[in-house]
PDB file of N, CA and C in Angstrom:
ATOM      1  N   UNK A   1       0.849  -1.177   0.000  1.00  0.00           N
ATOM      2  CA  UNK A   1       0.000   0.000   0.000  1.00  0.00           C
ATOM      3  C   UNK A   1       0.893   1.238   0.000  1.00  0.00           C
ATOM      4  N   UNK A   2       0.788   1.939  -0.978  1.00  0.00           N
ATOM      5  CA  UNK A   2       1.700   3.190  -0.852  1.00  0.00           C
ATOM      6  C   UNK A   2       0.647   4.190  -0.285  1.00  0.00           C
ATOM      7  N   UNK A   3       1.243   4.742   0.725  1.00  0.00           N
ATOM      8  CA  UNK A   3       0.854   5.988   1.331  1.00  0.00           C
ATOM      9  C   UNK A   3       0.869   7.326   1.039  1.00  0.00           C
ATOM     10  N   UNK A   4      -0.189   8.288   1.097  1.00  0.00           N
ATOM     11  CA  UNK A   4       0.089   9.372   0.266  1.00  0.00           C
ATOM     12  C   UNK A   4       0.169  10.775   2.104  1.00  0.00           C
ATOM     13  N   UNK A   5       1.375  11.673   1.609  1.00  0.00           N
ATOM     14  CA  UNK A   5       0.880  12.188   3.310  1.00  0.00           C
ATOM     15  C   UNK A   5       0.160  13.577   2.765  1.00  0.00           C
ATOM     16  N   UNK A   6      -0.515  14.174   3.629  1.00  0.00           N
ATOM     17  CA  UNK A   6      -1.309  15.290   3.536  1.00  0.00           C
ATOM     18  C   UNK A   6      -0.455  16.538   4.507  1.00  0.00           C
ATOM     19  N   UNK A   7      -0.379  17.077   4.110  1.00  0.00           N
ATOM     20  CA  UNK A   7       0.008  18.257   4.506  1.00  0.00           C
ATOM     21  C   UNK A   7      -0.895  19.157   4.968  1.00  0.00           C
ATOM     22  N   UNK A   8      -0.831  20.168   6.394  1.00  0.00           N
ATOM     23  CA  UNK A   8      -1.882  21.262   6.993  1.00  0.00           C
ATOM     24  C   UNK A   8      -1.210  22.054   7.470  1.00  0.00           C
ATOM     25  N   UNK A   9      -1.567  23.564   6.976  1.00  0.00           N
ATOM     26  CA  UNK A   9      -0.763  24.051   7.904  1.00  0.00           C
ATOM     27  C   UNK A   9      -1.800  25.043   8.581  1.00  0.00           C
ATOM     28  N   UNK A  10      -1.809  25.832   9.732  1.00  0.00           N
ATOM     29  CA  UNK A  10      -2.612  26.688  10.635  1.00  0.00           C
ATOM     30  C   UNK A  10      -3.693  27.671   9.758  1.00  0.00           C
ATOM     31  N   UNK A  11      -3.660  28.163   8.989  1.00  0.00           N
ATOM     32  CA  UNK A  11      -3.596  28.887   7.802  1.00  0.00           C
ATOM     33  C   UNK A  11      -4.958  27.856   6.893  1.00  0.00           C
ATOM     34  N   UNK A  12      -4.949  26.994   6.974  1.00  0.00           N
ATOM     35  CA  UNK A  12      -5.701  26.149   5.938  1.00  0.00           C
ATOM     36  C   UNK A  12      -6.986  25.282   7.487  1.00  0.00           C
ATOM     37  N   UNK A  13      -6.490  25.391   8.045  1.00  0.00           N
ATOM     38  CA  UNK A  13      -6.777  24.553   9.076  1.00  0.00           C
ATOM     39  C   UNK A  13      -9.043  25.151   9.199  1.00  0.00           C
ATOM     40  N   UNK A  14      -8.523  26.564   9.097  1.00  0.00           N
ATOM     41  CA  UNK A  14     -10.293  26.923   9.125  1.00  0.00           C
ATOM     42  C   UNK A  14     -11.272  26.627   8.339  1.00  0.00           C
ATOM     43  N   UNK A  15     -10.623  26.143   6.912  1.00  0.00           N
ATOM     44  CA  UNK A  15     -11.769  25.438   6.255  1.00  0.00           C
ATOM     45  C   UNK A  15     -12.120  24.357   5.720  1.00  0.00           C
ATOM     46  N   UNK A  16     -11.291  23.777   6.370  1.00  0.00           N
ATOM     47  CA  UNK A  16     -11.038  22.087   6.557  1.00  0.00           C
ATOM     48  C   UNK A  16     -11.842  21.401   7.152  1.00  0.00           C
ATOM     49  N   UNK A  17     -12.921  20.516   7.251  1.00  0.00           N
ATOM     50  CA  UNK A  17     -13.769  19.475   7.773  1.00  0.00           C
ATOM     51  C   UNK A  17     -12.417  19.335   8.837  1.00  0.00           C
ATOM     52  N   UNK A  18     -12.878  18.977  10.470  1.00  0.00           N
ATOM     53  CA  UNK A  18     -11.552  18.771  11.165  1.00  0.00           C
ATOM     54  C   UNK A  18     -12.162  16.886  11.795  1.00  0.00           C
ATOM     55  N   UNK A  19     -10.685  16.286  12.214  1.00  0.00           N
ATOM     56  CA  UNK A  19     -10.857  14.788  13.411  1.00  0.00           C
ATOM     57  C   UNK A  19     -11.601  16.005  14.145  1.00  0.00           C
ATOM     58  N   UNK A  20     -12.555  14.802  14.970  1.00  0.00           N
ATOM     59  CA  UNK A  20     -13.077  15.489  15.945  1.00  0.00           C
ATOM     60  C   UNK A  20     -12.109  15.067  17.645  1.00  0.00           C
ATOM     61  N   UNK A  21     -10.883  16.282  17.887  1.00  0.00           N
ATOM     62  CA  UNK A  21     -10.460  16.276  19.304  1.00  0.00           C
ATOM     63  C   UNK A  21     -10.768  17.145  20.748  1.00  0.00           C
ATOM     64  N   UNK A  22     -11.140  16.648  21.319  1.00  0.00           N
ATOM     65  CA  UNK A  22     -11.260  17.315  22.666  1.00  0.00           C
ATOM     66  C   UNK A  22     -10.493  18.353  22.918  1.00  0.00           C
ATOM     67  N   UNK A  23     -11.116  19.230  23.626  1.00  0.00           N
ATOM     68  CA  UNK A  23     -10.378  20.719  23.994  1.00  0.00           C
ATOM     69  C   UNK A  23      -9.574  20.455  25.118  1.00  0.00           C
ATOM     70  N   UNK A  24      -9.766  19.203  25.656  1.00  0.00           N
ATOM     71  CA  UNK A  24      -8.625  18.863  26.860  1.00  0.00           C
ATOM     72  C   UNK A  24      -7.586  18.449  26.095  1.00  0.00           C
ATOM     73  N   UNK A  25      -7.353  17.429  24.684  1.00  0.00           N
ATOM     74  CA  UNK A  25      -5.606  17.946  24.080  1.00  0.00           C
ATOM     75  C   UNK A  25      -5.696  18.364  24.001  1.00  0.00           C
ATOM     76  N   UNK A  26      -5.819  19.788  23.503  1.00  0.00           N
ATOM     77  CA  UNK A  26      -4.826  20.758  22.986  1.00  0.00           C
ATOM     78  C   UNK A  26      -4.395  21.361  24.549  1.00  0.00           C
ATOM     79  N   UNK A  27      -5.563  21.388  25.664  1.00  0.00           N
ATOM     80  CA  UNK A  27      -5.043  21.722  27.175  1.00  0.00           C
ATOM     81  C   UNK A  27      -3.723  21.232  27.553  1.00  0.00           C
ATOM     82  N   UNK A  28      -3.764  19.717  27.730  1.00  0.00           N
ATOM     83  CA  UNK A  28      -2.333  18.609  27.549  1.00  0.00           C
ATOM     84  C   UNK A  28      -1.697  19.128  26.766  1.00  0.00           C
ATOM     85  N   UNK A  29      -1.591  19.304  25.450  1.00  0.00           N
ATOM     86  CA  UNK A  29      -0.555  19.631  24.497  1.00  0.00           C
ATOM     87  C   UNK A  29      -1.026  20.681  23.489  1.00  0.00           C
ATOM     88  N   UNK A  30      -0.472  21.870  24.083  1.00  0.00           N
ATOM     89  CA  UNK A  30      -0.816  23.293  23.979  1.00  0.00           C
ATOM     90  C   UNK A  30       0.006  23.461  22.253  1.00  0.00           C
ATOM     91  N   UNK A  31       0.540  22.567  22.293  1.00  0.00           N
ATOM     92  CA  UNK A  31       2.041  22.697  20.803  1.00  0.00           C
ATOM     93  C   UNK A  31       1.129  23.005  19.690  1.00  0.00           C
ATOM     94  N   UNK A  32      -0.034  21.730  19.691  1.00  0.00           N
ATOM     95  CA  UNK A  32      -0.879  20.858  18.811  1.00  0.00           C
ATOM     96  C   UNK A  32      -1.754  22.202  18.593  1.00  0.00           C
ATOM     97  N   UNK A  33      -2.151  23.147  18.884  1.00  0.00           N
ATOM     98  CA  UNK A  33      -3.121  24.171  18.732  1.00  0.00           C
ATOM     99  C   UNK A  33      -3.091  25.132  17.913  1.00  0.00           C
ATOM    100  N   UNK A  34      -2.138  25.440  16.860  1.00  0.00           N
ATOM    101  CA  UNK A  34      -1.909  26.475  15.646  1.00  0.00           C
ATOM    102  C   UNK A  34      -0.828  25.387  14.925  1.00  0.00           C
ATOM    103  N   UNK A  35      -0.423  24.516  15.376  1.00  0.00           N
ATOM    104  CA  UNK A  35       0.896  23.659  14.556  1.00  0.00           C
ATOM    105  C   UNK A  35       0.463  23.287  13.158  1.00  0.00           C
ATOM    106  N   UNK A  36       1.613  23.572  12.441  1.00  0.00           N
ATOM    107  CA  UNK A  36       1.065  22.378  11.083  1.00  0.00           C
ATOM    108  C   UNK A  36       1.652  20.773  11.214  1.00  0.00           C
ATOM    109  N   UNK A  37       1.271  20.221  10.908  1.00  0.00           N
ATOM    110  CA  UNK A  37       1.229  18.894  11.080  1.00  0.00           C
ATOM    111  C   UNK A  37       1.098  18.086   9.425  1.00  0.00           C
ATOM    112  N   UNK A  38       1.088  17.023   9.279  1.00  0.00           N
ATOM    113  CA  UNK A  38       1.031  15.893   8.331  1.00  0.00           C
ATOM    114  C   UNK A  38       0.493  14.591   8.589  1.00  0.00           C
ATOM    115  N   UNK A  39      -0.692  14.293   7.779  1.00  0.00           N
ATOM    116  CA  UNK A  39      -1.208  12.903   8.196  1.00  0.00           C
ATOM    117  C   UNK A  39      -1.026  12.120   6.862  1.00  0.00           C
ATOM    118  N   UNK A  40      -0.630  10.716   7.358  1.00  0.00           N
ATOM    119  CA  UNK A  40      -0.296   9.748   6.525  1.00  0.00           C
ATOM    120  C   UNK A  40      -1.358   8.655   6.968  1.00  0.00           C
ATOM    121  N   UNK A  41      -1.881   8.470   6.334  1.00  0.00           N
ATOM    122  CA  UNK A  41      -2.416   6.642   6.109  1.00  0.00           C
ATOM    123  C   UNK A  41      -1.740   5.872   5.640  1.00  0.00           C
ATOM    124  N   UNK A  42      -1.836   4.960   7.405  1.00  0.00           N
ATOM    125  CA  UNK A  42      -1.125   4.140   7.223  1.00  0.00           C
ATOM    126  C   UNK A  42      -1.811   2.392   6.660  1.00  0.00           C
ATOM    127  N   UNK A  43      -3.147   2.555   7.609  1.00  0.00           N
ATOM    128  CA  UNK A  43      -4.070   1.391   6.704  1.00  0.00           C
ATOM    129  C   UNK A  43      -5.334   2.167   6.818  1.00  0.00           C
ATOM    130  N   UNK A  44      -6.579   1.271   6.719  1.00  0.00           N
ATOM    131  CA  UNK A  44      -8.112   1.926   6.715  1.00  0.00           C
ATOM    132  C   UNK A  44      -8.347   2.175   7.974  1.00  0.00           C
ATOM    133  N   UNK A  45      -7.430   1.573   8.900  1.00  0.00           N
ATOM    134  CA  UNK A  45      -8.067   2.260  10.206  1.00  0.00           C
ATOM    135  C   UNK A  45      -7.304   2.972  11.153  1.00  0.00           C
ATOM    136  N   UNK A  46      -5.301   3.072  10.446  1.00  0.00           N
ATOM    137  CA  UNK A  46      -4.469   3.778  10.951  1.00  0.00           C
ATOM    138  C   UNK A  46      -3.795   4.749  10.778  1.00  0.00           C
ATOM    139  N   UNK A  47      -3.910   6.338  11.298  1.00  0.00           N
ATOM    140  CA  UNK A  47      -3.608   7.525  10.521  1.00  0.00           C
ATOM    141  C   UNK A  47      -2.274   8.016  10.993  1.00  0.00           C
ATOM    142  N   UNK A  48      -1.291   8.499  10.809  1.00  0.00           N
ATOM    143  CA  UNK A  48       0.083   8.540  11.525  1.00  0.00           C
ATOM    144  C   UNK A  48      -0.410  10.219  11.435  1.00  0.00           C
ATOM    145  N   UNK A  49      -0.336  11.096  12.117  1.00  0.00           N
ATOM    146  CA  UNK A  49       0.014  12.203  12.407  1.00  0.00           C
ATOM    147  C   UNK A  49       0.982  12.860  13.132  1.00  0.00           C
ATOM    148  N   UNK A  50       2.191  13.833  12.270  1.00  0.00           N
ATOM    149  CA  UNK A  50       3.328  14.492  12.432  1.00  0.00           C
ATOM    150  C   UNK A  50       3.043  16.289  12.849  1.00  0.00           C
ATOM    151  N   UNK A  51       3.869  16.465  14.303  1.00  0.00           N
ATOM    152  CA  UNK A  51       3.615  17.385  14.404  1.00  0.00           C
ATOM    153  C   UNK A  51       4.575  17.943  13.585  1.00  0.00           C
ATOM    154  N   UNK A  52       5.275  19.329  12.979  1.00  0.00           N
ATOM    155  CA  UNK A  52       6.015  19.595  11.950  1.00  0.00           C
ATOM    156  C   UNK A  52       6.208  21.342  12.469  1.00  0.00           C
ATOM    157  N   UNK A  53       7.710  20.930  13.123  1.00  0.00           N
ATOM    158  CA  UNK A  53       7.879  22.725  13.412  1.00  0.00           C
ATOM    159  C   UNK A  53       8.486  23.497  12.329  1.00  0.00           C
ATOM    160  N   UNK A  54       8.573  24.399  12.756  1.00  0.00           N
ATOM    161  CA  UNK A  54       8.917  25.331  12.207  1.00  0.00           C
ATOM    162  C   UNK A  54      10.073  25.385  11.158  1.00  0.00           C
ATOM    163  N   UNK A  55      11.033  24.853  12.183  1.00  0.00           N
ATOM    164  CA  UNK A  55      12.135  25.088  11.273  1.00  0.00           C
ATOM    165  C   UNK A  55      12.613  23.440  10.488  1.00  0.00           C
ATOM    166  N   UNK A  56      11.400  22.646  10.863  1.00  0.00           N
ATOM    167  CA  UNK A  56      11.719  21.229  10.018  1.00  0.00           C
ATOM    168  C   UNK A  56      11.497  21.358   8.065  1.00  0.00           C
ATOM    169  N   UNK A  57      12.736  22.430   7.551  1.00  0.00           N
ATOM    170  CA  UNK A  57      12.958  22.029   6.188  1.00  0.00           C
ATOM    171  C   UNK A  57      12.846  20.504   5.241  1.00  0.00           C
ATOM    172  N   UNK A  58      13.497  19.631   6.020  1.00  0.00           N
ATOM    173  CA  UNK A  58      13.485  18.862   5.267  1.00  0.00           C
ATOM    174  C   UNK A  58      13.171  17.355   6.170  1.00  0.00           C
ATOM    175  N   UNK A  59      12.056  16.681   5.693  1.00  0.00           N
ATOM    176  CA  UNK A  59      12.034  15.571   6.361  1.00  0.00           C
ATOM    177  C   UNK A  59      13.165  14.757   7.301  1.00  0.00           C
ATOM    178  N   UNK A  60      13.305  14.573   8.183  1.00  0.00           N
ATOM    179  CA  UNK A  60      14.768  13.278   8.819  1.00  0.00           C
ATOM    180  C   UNK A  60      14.232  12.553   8.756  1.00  0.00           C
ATOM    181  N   UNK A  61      15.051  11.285   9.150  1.00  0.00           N
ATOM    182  CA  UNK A  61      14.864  10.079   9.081  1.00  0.00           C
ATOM    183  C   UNK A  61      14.369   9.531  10.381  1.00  0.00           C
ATOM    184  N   UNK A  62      13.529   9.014  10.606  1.00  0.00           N
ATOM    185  CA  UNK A  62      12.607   8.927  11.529  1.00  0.00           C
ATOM    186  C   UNK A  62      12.793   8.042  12.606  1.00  0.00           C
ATOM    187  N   UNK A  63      13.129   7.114  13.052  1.00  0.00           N
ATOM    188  CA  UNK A  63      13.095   5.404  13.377  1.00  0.00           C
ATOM    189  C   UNK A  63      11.594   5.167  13.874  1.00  0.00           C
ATOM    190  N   UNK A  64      11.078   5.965  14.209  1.00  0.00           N
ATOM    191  CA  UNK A  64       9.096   5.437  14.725  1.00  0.00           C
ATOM    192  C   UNK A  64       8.216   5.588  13.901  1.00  0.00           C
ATOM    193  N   UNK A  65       8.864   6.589  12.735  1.00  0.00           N
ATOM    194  CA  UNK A  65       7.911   6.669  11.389  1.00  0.00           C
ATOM    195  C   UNK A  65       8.102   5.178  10.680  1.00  0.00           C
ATOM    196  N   UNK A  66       9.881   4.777  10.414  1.00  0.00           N
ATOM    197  CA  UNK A  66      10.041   3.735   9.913  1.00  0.00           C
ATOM    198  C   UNK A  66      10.066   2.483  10.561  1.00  0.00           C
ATOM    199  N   UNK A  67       9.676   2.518  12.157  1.00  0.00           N
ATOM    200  CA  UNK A  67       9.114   0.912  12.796  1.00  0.00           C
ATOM    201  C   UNK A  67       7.297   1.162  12.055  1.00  0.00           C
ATOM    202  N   UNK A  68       6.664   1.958  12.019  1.00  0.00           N
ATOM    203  CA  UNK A  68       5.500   2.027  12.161  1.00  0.00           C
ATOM    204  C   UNK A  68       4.634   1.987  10.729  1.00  0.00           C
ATOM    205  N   UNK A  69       6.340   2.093   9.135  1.00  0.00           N
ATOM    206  CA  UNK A  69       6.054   1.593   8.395  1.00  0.00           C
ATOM    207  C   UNK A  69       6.438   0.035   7.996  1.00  0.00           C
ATOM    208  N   UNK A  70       7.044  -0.332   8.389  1.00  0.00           N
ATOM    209  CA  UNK A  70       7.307  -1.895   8.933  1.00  0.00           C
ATOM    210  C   UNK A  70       6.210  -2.454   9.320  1.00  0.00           C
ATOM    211  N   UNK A  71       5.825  -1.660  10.461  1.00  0.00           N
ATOM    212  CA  UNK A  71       4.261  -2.721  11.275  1.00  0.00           C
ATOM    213  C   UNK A  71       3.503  -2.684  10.336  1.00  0.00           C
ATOM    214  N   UNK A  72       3.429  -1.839   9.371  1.00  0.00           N
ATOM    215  CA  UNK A  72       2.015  -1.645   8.378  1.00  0.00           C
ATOM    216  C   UNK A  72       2.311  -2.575   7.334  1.00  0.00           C
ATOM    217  N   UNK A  73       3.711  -2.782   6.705  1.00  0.00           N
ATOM    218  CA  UNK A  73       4.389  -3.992   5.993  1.00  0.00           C
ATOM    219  C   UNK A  73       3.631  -4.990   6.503  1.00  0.00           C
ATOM    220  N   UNK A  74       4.131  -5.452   7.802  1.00  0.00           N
ATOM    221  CA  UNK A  74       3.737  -6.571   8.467  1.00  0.00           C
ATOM    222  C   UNK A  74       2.556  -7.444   8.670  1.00  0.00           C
ATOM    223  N   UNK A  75       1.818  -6.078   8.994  1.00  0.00           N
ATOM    224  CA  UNK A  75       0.266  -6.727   8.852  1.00  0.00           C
ATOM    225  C   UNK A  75      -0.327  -7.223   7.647  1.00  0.00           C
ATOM    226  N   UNK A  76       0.083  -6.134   6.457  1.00  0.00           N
ATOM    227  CA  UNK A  76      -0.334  -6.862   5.145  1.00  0.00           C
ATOM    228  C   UNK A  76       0.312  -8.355   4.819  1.00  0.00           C
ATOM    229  N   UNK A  77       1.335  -8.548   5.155  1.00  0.00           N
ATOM    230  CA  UNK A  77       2.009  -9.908   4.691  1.00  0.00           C
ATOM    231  C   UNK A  77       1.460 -10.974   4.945  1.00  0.00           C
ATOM    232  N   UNK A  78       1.114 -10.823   7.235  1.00  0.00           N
ATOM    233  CA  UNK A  78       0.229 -11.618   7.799  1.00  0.00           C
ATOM    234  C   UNK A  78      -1.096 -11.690   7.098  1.00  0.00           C
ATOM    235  N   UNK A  79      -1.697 -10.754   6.204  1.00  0.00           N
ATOM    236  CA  UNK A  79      -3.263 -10.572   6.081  1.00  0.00           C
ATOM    237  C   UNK A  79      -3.102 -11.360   5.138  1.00  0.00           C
ATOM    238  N   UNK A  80      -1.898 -11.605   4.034  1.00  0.00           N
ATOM    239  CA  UNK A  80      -2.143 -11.433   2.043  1.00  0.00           C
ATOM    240  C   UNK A  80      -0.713 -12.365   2.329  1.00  0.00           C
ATOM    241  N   UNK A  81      -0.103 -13.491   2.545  1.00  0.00           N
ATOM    242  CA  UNK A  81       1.212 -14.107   2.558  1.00  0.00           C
ATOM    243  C   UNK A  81       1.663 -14.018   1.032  1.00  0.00           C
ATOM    244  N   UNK A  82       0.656 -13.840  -0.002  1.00  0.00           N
ATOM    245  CA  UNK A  82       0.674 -14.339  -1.629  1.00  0.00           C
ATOM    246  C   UNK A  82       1.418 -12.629  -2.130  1.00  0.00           C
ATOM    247  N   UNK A  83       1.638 -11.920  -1.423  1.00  0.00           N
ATOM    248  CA  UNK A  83       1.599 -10.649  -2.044  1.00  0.00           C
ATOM    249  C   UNK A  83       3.161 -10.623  -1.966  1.00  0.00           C
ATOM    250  N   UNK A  84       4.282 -11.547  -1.085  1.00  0.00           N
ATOM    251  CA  UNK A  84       5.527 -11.295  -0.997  1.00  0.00           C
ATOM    252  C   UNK A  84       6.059 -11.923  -2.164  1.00  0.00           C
ATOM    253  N   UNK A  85       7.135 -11.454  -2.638  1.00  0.00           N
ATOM    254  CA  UNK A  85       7.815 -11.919  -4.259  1.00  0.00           C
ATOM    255  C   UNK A  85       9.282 -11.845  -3.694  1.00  0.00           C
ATOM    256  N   UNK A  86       9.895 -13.062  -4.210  1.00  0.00           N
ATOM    257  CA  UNK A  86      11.165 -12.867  -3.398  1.00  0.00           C
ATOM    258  C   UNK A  86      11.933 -12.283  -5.030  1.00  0.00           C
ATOM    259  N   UNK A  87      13.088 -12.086  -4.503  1.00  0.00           N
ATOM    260  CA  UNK A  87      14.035 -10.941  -4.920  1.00  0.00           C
ATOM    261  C   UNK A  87      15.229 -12.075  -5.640  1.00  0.00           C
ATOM    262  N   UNK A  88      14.692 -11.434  -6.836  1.00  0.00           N
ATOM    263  CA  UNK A  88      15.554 -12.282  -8.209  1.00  0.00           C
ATOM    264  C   UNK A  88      16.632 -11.572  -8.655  1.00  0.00           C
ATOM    265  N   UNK A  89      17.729 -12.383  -9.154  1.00  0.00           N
ATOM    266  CA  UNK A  89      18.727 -11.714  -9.700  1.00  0.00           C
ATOM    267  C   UNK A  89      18.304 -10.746 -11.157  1.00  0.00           C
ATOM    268  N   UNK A  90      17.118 -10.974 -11.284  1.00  0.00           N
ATOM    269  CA  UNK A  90      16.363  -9.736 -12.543  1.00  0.00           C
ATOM    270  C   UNK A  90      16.542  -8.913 -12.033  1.00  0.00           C
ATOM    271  N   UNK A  91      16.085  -8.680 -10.523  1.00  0.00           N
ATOM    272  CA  UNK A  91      15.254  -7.040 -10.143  1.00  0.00           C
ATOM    273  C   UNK A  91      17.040  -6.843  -9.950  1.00  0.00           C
ATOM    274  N   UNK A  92      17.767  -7.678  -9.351  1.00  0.00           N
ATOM    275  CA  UNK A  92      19.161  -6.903  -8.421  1.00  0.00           C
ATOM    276  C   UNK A  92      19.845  -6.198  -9.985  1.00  0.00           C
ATOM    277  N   UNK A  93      19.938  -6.898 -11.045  1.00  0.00           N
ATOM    278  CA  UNK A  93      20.398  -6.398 -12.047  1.00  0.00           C
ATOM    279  C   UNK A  93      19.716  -4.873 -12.457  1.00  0.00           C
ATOM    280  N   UNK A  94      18.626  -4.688 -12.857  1.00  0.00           N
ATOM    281  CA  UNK A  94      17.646  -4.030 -13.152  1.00  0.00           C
ATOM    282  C   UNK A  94      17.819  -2.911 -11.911  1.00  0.00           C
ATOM    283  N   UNK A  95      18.067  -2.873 -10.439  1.00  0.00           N
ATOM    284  CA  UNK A  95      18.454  -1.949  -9.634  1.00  0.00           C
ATOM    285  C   UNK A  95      19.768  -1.553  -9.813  1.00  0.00           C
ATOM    286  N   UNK A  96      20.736  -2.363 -10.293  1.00  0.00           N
ATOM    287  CA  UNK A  96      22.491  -1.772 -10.048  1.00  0.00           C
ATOM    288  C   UNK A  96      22.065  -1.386 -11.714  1.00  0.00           C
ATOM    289  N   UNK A  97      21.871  -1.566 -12.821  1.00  0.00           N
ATOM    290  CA  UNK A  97      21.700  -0.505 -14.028  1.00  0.00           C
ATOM    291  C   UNK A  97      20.729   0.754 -13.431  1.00  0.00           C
ATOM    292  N   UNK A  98      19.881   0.886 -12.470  1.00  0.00           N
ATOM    293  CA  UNK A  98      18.821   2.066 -12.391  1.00  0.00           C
ATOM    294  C   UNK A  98      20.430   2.872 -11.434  1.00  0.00           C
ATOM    295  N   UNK A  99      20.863   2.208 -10.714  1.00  0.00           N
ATOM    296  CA  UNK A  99      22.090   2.884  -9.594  1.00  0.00           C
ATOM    297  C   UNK A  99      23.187   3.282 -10.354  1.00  0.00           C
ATOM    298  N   UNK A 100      23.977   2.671 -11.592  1.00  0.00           N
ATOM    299  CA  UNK A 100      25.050   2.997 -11.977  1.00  0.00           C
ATOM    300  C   UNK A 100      25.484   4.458 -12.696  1.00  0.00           C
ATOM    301  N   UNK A 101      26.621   4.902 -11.606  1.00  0.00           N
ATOM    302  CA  UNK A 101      26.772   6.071 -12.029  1.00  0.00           C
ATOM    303  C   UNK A 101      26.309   6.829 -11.338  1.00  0.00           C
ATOM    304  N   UNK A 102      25.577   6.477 -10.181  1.00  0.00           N
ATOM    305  CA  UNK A 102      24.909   7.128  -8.729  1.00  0.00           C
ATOM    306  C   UNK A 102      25.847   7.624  -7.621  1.00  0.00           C
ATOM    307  N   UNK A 103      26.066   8.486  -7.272  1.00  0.00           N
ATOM    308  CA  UNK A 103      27.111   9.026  -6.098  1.00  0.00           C
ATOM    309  C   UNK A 103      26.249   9.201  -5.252  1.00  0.00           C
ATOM    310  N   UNK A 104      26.676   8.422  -3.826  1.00  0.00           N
ATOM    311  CA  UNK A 104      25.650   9.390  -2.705  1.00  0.00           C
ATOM    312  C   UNK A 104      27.147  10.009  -1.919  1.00  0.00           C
ATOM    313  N   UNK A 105      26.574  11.252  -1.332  1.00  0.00           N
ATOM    314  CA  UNK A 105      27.553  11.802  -0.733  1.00  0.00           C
ATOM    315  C   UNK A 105      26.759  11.977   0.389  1.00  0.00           C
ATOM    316  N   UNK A 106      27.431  11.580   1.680  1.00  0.00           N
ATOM    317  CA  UNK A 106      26.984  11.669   3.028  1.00  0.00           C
ATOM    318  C   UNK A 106      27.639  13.215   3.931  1.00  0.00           C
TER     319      UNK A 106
END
């Protein structure tokens, strides 16, 4: 399932159909109350929401975004076992021609 994320920012937030949350979060977590944020679906019944400050230019690398796209891996595999394709020397070829000539610089 590829995930598509949505983007909000404070600004857009007033004419937006909203989740319906209690005025006691934003009491608890005062952050959440003008923030822009990002929601990802993760399945039909799991929504990942990112709070997203200010000065976050450019996505990082997550480790709870990427356990939590794993778990969502996971469950489909358990749900659908027929959907895993193991990994042929086609695709590895077909990836080192898509890579060659690729520099990553760290």
């Amino acid at each position: 399932m590829t995930s598509k994320i949505y983007s909000v920012n404070p600004k857009e937030k007033e004419n937006l159909p909203s989740l319906p949350v209690p005025q006691s979060f934003y009491k608890d977590n005062p952050q959440w109350a003008n923030a822009s944020f990002k929601i990802e679906v993760l399945s039909d019944n799991t929504l990942l929401v990112r709070l997203v400050s200010e000065d976050d230019d450019e996505e990082e690398e997550d480790p709870q975004m990427l356990r939590l796209f794993l778990d969502a891996l996971m469950a489909d595999v358990i749900k659908d076992p027929s959907i895993l394709v193991p990994y042929t020397a086609e695709m590895k070829a077909e990836a080192d021609a898509l890579l060659e000539g690729v520099i990553v610089e760290e």
